[in-house]
PDB file of N, CA and C in Angstrom:
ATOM      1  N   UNK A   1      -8.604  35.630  26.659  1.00  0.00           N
ATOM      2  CA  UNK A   1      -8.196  35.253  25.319  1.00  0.00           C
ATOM      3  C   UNK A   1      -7.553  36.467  24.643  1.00  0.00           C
ATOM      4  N   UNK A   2      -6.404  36.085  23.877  1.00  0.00           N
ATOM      5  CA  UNK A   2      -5.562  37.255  23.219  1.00  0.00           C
ATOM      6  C   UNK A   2      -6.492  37.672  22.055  1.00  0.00           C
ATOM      7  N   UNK A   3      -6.305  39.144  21.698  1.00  0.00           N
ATOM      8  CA  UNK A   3      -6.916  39.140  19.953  1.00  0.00           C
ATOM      9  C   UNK A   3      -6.515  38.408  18.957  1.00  0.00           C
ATOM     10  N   UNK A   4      -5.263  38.406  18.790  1.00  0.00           N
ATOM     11  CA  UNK A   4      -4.560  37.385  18.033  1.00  0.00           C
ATOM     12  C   UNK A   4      -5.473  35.880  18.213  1.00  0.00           C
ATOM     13  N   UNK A   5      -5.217  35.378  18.984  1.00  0.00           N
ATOM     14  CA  UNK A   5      -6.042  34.330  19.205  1.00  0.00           C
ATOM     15  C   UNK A   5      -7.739  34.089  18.531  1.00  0.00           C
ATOM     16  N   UNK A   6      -8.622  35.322  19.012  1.00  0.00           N
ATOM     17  CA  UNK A   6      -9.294  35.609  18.424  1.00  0.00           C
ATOM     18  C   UNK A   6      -9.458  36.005  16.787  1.00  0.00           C
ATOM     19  N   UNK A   7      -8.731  36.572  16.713  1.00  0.00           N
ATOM     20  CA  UNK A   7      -8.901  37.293  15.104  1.00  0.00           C
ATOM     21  C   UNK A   7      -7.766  36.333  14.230  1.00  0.00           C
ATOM     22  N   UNK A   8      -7.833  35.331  14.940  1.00  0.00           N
ATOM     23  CA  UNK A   8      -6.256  34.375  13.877  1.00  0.00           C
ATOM     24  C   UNK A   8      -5.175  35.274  13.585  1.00  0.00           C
ATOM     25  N   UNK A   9      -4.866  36.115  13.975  1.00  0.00           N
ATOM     26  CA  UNK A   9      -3.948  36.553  13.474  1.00  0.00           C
ATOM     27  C   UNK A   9      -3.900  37.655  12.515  1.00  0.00           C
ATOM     28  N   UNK A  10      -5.037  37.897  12.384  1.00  0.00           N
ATOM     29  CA  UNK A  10      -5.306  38.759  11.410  1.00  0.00           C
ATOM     30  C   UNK A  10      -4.915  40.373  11.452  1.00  0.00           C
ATOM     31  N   UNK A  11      -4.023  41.032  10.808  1.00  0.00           N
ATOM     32  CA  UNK A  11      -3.441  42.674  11.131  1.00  0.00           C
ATOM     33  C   UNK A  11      -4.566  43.359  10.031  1.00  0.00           C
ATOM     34  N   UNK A  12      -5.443  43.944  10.921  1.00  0.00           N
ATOM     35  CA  UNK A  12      -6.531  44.641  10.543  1.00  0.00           C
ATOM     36  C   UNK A  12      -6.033  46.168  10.323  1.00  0.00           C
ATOM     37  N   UNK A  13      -4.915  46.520  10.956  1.00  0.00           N
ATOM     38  CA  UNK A  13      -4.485  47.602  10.130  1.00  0.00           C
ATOM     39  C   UNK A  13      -4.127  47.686   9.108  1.00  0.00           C
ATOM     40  N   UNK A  14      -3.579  46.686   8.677  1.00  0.00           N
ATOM     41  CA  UNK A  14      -2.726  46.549   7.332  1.00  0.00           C
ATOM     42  C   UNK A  14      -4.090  45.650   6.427  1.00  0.00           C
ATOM     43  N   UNK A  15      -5.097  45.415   6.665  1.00  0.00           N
ATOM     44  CA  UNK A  15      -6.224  44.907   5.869  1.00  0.00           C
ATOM     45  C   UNK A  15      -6.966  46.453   5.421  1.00  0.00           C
ATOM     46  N   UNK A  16      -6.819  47.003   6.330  1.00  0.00           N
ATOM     47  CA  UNK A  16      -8.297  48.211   6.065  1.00  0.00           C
ATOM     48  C   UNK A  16      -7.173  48.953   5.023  1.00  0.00           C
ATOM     49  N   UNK A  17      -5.637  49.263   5.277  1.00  0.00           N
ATOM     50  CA  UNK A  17      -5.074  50.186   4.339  1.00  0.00           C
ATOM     51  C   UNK A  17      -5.321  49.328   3.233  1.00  0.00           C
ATOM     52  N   UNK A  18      -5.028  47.901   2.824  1.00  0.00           N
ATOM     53  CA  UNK A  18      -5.251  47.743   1.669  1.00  0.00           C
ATOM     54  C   UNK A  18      -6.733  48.039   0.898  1.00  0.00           C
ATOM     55  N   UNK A  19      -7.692  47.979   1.712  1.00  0.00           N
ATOM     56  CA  UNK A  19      -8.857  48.002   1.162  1.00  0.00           C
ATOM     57  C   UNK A  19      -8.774  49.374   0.868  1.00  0.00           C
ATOM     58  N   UNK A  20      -8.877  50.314   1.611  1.00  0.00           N
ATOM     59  CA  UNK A  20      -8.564  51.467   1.091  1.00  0.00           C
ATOM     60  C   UNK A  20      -8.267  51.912  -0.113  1.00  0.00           C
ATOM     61  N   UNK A  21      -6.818  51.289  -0.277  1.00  0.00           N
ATOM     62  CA  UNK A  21      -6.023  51.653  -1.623  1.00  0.00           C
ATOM     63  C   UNK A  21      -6.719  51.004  -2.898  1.00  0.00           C
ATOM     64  N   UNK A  22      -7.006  49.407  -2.454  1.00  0.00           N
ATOM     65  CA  UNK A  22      -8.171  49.318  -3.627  1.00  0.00           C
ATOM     66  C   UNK A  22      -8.925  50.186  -3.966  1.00  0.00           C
ATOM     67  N   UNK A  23      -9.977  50.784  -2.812  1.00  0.00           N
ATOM     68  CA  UNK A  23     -10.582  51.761  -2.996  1.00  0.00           C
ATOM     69  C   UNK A  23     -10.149  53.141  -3.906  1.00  0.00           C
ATOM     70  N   UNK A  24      -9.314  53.423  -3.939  1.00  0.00           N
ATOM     71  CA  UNK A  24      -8.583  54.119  -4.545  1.00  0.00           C
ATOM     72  C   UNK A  24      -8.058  54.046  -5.984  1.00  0.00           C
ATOM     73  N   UNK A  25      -7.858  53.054  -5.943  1.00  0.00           N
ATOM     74  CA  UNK A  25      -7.640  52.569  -7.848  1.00  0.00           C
ATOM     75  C   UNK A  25      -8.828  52.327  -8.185  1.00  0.00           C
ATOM     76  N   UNK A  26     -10.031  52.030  -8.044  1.00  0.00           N
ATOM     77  CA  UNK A  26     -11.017  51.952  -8.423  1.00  0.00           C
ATOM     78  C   UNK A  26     -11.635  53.337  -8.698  1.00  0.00           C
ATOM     79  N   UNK A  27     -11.742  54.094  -7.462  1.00  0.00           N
ATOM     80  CA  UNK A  27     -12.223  55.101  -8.254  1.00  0.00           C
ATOM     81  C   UNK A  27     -11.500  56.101  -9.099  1.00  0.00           C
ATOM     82  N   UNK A  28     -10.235  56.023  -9.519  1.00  0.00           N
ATOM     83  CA  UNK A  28      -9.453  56.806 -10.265  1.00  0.00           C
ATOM     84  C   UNK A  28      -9.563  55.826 -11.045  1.00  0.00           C
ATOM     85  N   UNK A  29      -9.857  54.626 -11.656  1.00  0.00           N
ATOM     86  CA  UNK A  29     -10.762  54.192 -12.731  1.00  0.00           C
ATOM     87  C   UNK A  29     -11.661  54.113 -13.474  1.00  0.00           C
ATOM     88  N   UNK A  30     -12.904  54.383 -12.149  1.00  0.00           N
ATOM     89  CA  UNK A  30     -14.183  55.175 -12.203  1.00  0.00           C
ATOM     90  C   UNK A  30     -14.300  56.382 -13.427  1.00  0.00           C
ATOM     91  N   UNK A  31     -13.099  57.138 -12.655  1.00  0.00           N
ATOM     92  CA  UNK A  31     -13.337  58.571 -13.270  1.00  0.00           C
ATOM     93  C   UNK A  31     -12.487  58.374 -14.482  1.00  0.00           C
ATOM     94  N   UNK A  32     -11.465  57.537 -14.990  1.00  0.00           N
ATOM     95  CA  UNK A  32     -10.934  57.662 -16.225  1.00  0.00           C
ATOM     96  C   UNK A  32     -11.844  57.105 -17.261  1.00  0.00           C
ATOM     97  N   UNK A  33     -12.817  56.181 -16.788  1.00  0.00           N
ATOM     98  CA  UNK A  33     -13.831  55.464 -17.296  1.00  0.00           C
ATOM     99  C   UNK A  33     -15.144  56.760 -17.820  1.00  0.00           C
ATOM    100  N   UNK A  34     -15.282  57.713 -17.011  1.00  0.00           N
ATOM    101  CA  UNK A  34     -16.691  58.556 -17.021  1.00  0.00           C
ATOM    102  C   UNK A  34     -15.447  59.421 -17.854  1.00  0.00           C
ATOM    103  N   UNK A  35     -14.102  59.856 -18.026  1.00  0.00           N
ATOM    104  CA  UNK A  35     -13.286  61.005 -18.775  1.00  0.00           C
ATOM    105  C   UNK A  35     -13.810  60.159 -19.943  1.00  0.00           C
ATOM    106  N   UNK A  36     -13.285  58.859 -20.645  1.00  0.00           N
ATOM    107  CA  UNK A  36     -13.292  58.586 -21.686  1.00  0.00           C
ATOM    108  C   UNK A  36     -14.768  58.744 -22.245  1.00  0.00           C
ATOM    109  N   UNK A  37     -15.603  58.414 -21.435  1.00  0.00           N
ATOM    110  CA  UNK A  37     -16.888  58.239 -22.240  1.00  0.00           C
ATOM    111  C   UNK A  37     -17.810  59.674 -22.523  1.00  0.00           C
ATOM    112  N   UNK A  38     -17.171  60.766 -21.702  1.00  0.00           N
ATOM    113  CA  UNK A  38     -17.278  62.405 -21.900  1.00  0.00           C
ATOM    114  C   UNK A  38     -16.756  62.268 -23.285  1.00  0.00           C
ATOM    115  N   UNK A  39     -15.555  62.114 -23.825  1.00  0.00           N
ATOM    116  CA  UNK A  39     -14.388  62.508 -24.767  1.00  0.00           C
ATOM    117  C   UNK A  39     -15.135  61.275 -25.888  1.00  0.00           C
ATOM    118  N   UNK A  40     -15.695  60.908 -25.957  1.00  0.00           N
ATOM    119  CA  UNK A  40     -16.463  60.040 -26.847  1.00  0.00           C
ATOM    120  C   UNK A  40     -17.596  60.790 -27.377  1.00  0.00           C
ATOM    121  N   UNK A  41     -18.452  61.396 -26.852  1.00  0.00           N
ATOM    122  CA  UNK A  41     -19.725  61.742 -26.337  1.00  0.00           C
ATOM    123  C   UNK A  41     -19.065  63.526 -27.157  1.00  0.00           C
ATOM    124  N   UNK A  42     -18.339  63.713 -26.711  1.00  0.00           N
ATOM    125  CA  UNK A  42     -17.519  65.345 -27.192  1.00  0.00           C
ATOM    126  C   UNK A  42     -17.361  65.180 -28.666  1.00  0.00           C
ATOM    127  N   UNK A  43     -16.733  63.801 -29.109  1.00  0.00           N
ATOM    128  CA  UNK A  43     -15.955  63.427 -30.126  1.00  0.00           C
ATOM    129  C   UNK A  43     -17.094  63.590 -31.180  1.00  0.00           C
ATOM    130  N   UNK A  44     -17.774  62.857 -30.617  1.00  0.00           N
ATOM    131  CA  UNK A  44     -19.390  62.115 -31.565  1.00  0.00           C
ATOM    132  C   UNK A  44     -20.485  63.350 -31.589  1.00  0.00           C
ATOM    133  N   UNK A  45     -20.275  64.408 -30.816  1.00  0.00           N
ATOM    134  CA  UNK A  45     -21.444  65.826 -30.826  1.00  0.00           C
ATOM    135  C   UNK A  45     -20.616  66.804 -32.223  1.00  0.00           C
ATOM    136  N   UNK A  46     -19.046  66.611 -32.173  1.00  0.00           N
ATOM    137  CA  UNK A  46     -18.256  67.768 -33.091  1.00  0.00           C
ATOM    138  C   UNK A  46     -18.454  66.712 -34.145  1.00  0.00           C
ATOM    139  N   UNK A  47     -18.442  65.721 -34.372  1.00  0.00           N
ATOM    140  CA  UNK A  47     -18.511  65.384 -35.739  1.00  0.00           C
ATOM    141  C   UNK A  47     -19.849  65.437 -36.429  1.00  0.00           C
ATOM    142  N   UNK A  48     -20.955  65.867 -35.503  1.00  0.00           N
ATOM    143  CA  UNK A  48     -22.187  65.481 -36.084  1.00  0.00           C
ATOM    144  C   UNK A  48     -22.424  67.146 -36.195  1.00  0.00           C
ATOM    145  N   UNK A  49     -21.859  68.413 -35.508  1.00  0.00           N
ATOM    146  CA  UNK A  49     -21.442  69.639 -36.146  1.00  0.00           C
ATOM    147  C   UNK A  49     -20.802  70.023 -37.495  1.00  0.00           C
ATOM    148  N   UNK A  50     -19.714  69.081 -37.888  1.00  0.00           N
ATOM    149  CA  UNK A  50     -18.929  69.144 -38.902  1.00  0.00           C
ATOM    150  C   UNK A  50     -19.797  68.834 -40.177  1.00  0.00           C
ATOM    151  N   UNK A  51     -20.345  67.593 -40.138  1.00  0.00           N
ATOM    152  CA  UNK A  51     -21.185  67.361 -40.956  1.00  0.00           C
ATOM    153  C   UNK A  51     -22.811  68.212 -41.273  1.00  0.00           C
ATOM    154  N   UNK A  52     -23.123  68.331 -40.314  1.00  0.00           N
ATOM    155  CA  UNK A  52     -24.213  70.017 -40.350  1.00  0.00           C
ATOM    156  C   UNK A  52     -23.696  71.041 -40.985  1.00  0.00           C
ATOM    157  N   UNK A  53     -22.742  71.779 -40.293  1.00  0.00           N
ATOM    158  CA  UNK A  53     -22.436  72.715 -40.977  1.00  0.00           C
ATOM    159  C   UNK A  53     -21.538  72.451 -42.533  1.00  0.00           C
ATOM    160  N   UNK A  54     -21.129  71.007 -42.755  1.00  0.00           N
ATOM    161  CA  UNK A  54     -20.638  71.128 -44.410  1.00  0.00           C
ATOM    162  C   UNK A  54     -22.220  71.149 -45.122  1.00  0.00           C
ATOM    163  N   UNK A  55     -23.075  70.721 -44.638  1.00  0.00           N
ATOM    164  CA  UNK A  55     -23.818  70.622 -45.766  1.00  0.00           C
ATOM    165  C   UNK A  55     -24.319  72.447 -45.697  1.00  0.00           C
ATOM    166  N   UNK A  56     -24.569  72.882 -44.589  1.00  0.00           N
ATOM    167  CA  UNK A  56     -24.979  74.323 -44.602  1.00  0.00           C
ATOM    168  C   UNK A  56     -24.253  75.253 -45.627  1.00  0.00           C
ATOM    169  N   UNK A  57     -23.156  75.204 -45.907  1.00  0.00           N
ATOM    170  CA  UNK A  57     -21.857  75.591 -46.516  1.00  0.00           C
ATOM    171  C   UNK A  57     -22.157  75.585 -47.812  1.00  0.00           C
ATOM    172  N   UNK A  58     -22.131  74.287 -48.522  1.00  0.00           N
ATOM    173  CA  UNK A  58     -22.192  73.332 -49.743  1.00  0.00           C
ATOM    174  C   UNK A  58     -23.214  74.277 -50.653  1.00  0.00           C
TER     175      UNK A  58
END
């Protein structure tokens, strides 16, 4: 029996690169996902500085 036959036809090289590349946009999503929520987290620590030190000031 041919592979083809077996595997329907299926080009498993060209399946695994795509999975791959999914793989790949996902985790450069991942990480734009964990950047933004750093830069949130950064955003929300300096403003709660700003407001400390105005009243220290005042």
């Amino acid at each position: 029996m041919e592979i083809q036959q077996i595997t329907g036809g299926i080009d498993f090289e060209m399946e695994i690169k795509a999975v791959m590349q999914i793989g790949r946009v996902f985790q450069g999503q991942h990480h734009r996902v964990q950047s933004e929520a750093h830069l949130l987290r950064v955003q929300n620590l300096t403003e709660q500085l700003v407001i400390v030190h105005n009243r220290r000031c005042q």
